[in-house]
Protein backbone atom coordinates (compact mmCIF):
# COMPACT_ATOMS: atom_id res chain seq x y z
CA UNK A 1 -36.02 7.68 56.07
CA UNK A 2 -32.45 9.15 56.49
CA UNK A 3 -32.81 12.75 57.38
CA UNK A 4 -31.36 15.49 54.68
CA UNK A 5 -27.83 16.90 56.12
CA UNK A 6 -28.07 20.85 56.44
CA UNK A 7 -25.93 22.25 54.06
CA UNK A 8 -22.08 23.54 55.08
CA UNK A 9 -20.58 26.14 53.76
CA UNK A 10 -17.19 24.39 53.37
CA UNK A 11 -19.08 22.77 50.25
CA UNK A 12 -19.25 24.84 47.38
CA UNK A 13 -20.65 23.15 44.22
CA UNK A 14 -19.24 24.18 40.73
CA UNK A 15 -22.35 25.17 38.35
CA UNK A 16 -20.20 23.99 35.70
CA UNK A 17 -23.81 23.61 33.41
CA UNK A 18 -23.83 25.59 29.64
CA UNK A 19 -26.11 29.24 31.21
CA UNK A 20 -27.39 30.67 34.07
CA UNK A 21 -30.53 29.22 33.26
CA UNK A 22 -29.56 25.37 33.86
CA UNK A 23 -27.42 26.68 36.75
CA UNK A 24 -30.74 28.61 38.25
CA UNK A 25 -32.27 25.29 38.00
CA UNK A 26 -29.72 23.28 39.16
CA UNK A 27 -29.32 25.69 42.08
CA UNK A 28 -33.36 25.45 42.76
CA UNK A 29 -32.92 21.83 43.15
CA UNK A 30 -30.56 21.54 45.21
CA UNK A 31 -32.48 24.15 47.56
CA UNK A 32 -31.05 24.42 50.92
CA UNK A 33 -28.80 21.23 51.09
CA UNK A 34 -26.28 23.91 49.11
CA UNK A 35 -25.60 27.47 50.64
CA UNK A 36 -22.09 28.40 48.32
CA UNK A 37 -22.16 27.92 44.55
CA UNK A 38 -18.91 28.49 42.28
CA UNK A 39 -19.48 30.21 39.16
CA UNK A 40 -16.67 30.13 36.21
CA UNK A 41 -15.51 31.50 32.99
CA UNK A 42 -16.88 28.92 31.51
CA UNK A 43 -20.53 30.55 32.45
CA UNK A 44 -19.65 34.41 31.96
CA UNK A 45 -21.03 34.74 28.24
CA UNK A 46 -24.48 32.58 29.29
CA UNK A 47 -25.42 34.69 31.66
CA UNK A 48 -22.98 34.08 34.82
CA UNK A 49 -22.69 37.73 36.59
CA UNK A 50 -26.67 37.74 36.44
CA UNK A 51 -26.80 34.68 38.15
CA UNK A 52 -24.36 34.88 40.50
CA UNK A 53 -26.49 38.24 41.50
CA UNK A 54 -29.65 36.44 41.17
CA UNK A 55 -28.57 33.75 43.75
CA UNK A 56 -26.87 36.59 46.19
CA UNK A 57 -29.32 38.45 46.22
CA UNK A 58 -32.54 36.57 45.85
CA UNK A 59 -31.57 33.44 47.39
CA UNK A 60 -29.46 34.50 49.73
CA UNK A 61 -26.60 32.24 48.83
CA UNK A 62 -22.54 32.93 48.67
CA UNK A 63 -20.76 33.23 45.22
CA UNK A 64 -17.48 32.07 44.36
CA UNK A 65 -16.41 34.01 40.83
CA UNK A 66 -13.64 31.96 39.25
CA UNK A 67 -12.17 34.51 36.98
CA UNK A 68 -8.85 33.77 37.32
CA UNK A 69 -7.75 37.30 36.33
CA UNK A 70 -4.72 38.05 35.19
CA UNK A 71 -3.10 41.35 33.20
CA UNK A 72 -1.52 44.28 34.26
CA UNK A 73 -1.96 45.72 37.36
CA UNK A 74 -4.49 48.77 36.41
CA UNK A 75 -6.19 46.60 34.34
CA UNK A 76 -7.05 44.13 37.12
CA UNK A 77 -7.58 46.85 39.82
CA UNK A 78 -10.11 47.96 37.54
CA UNK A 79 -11.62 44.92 36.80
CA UNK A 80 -11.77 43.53 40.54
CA UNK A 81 -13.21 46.86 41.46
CA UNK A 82 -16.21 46.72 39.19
CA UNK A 83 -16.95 43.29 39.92
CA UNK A 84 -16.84 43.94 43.49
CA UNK A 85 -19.77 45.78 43.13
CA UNK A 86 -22.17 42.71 42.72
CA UNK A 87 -21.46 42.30 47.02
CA UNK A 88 -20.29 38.66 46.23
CA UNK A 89 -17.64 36.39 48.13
CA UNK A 90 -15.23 34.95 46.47
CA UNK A 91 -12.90 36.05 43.39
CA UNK A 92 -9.97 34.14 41.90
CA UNK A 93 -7.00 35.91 40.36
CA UNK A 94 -3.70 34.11 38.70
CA UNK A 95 -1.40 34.17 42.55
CA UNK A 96 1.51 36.34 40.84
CA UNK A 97 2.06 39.33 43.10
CA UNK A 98 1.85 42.24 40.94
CA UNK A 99 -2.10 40.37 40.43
CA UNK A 100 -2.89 40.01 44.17
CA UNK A 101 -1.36 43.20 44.83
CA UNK A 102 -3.82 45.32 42.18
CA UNK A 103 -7.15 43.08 43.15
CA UNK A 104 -6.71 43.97 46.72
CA UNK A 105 -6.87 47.44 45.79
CA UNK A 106 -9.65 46.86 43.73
CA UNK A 107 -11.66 45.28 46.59
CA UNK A 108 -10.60 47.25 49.41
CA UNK A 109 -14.01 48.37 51.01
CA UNK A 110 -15.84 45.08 50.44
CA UNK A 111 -15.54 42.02 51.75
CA UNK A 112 -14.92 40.42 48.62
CA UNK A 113 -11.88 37.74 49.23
CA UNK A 114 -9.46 37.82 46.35
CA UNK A 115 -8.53 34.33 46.33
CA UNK A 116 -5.09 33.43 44.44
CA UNK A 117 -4.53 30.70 41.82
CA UNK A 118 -1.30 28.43 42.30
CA UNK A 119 -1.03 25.75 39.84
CA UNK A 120 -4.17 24.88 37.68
CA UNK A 121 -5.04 20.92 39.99
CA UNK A 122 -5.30 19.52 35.69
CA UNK A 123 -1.78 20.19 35.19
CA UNK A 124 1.12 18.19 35.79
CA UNK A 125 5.24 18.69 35.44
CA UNK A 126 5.08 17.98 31.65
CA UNK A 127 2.64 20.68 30.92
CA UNK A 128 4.90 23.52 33.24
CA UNK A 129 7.36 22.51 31.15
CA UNK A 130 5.46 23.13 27.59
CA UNK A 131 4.91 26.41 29.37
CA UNK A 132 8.66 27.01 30.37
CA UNK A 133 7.44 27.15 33.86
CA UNK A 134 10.49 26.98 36.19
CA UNK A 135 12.13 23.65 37.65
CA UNK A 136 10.96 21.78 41.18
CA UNK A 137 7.69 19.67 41.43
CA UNK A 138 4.54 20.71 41.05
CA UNK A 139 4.21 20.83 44.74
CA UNK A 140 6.84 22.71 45.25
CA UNK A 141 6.39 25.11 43.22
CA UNK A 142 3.04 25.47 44.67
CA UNK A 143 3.68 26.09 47.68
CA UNK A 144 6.55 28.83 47.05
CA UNK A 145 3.69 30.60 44.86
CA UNK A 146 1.24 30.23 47.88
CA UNK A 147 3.91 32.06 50.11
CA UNK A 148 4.29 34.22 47.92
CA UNK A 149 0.45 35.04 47.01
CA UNK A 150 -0.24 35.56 50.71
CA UNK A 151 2.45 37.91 51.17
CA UNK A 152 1.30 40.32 48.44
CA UNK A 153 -2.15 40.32 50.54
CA UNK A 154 -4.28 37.41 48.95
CA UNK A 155 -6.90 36.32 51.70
CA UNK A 156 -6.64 32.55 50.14
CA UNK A 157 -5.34 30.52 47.73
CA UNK A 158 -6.84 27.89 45.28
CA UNK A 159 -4.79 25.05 45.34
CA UNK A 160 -5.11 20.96 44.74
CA UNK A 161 -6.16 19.04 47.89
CA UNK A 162 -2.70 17.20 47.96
CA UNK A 163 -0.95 20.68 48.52
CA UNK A 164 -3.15 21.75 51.30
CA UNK A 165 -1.38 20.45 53.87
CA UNK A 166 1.64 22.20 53.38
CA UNK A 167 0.63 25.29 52.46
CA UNK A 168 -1.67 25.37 55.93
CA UNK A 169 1.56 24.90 57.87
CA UNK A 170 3.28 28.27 56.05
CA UNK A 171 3.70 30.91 58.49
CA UNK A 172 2.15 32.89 56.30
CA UNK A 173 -0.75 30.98 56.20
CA UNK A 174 -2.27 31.61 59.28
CA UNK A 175 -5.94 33.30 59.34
CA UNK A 176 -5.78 32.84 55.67
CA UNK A 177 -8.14 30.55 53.23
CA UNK A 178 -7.50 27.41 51.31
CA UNK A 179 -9.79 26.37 48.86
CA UNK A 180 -9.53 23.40 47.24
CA UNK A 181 -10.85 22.06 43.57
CA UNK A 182 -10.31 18.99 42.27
CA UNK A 183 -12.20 17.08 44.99
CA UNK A 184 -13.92 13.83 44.23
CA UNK A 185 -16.11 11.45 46.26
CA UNK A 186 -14.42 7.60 46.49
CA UNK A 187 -15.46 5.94 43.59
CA UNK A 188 -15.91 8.88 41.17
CA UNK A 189 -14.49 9.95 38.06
CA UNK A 190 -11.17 11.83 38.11
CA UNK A 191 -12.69 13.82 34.52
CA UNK A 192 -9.79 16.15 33.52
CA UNK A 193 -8.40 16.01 37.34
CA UNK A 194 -5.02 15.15 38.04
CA UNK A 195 -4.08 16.14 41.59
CA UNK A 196 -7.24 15.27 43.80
CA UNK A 197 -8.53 14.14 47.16
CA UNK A 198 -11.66 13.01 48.67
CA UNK A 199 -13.77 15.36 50.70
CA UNK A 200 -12.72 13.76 54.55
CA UNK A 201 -9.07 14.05 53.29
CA UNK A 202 -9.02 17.39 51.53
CA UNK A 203 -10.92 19.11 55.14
CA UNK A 204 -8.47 16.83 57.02
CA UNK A 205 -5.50 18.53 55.34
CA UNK A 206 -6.59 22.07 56.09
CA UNK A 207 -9.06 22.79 53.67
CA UNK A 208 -11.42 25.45 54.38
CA UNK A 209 -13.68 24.87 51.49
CA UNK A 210 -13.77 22.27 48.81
CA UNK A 211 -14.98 22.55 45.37
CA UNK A 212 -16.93 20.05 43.58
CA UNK A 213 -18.66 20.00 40.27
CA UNK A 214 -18.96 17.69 37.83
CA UNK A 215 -19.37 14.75 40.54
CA UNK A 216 -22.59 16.87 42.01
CA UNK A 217 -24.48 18.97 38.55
CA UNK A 218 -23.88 15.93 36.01
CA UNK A 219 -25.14 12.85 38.64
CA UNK A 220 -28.85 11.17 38.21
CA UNK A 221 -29.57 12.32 41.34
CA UNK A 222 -27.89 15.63 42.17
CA UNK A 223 -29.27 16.07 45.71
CA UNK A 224 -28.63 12.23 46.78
CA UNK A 225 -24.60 13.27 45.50
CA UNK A 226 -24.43 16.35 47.70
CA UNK A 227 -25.90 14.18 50.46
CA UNK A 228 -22.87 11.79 50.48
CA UNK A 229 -20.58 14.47 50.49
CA UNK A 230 -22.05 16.04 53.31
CA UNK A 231 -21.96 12.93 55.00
CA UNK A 232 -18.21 12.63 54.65
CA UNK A 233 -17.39 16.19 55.16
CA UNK A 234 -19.27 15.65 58.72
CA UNK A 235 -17.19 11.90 59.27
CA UNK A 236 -14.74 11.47 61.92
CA UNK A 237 -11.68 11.26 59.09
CA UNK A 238 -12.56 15.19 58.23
CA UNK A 239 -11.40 17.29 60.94
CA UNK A 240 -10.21 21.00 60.47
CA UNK A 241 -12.47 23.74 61.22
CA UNK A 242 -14.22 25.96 58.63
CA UNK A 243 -12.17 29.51 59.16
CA UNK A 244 -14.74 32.16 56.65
């Protein structure tokens, strides 16, 4: 029998289930093959804060919070700092200055990373324009806003797996976190993805952590999934160091 990898931090799995009662059971079944665990929007009205507490502090497992705050700057100094009181790891905000600016205030004192948002990894040149979003490709234009994030003080940056290359060779960059959804295993489906990588090639890039969901909480076996990503995430074609 093929022993069970031990479970990486540089893996965080998306509980992208309906309330924090699936995701409490998803989590359970996974066990300890999964230490990080993403929790969304999508989750905050079935429960999400009490389960990303519940699995802190119980379980003894990190949290990523994907917000993705964005508003004024008191607002989301005010915001970050109440949420930073739950001790978790991770928070996303939209990567627009005047945002990363106000979060870090509201987390200064914890450890709480305030991670910054580039480009949504579903969107494409044809939807920045529906939004009037300035010319330059999508890389591009992620990579200026990742520059940009990081100089107003944001510990990381989400960004697609096919942008993490170049954003780990910024200056600014350095000591700094890249986090990376839209991740699928060979062979799975893209869902709503539109920029994405596999595992090996996202870590290879400079990814510190990868983010995967739907590939891992909607398979027939969930624990067999997170195997084969571990596997890869350990192969010779996935080389970069976990920095946090």
């Amino acid at each position: 029998m093929t022993d069970t990898p031990l479970a990486d931090d540089r893996l965080i799995v998306a509980l992208d289930v309906p309330n924090a009662l699936d995701g409490l059971n998803m989590a359970e079944r996974l066990g300890d093959m999964v230490s990080f665990y993403k929790i969304g929007l999508g989750m905050l009205t079935g429960g999400g804060l009490a389960l990303a507490n519940e699995l802190k502090q119980e379980h003894g497992k990190r949290i990523f919070l994907d917000m993705k705050l964005f508003d004024i700057g008191n607002t989301v100094e005010a915001a970050v700092r109440g949420l930073a009181q739950y001790d978790l790891d991770f928070l996303t905000v939209h990567g627009d200055p005047h945002v990363v600016r106000a979060a870090k205030e509201g987390a200064a004192g914890k450890d709480l990373k305030i991670l910054a948002v580039t480009i949504l990894t579903s969107l494409e040149r044809a939807d920045l324009d529906a939004g009037l979003m300035m010319p330059g490709t999508v890389s591009e234009l992620v990579i200026e806003r990742a520059a940009r994030a990081f100089s107003a003080g944001a510990d990381g940056i989400i960004a697609s797996p096919q942008e993490a290359a170049a954003i780990r060779a910024l200056p600014e960059a350095d000591g700094r976190l890249i986090v990376t959804p839209g991740v699928r295993p060979a062979g799975a489906d893209l869902g709503d993805q539109k920029r994405v990588a596999t595992p090996a090639n996202a870590i290879a890039d400079g990814a510190d952590h990868i983010v995967v969901g739907r590939p891992v909480v909607r398979a027939a076996d969930p624990r067999a999934a997170v195997a084969a990503i571990l596997r890869e995430m350990t192969s010779p074609q996935a080389t970069a160091p976990n920095r946090a």
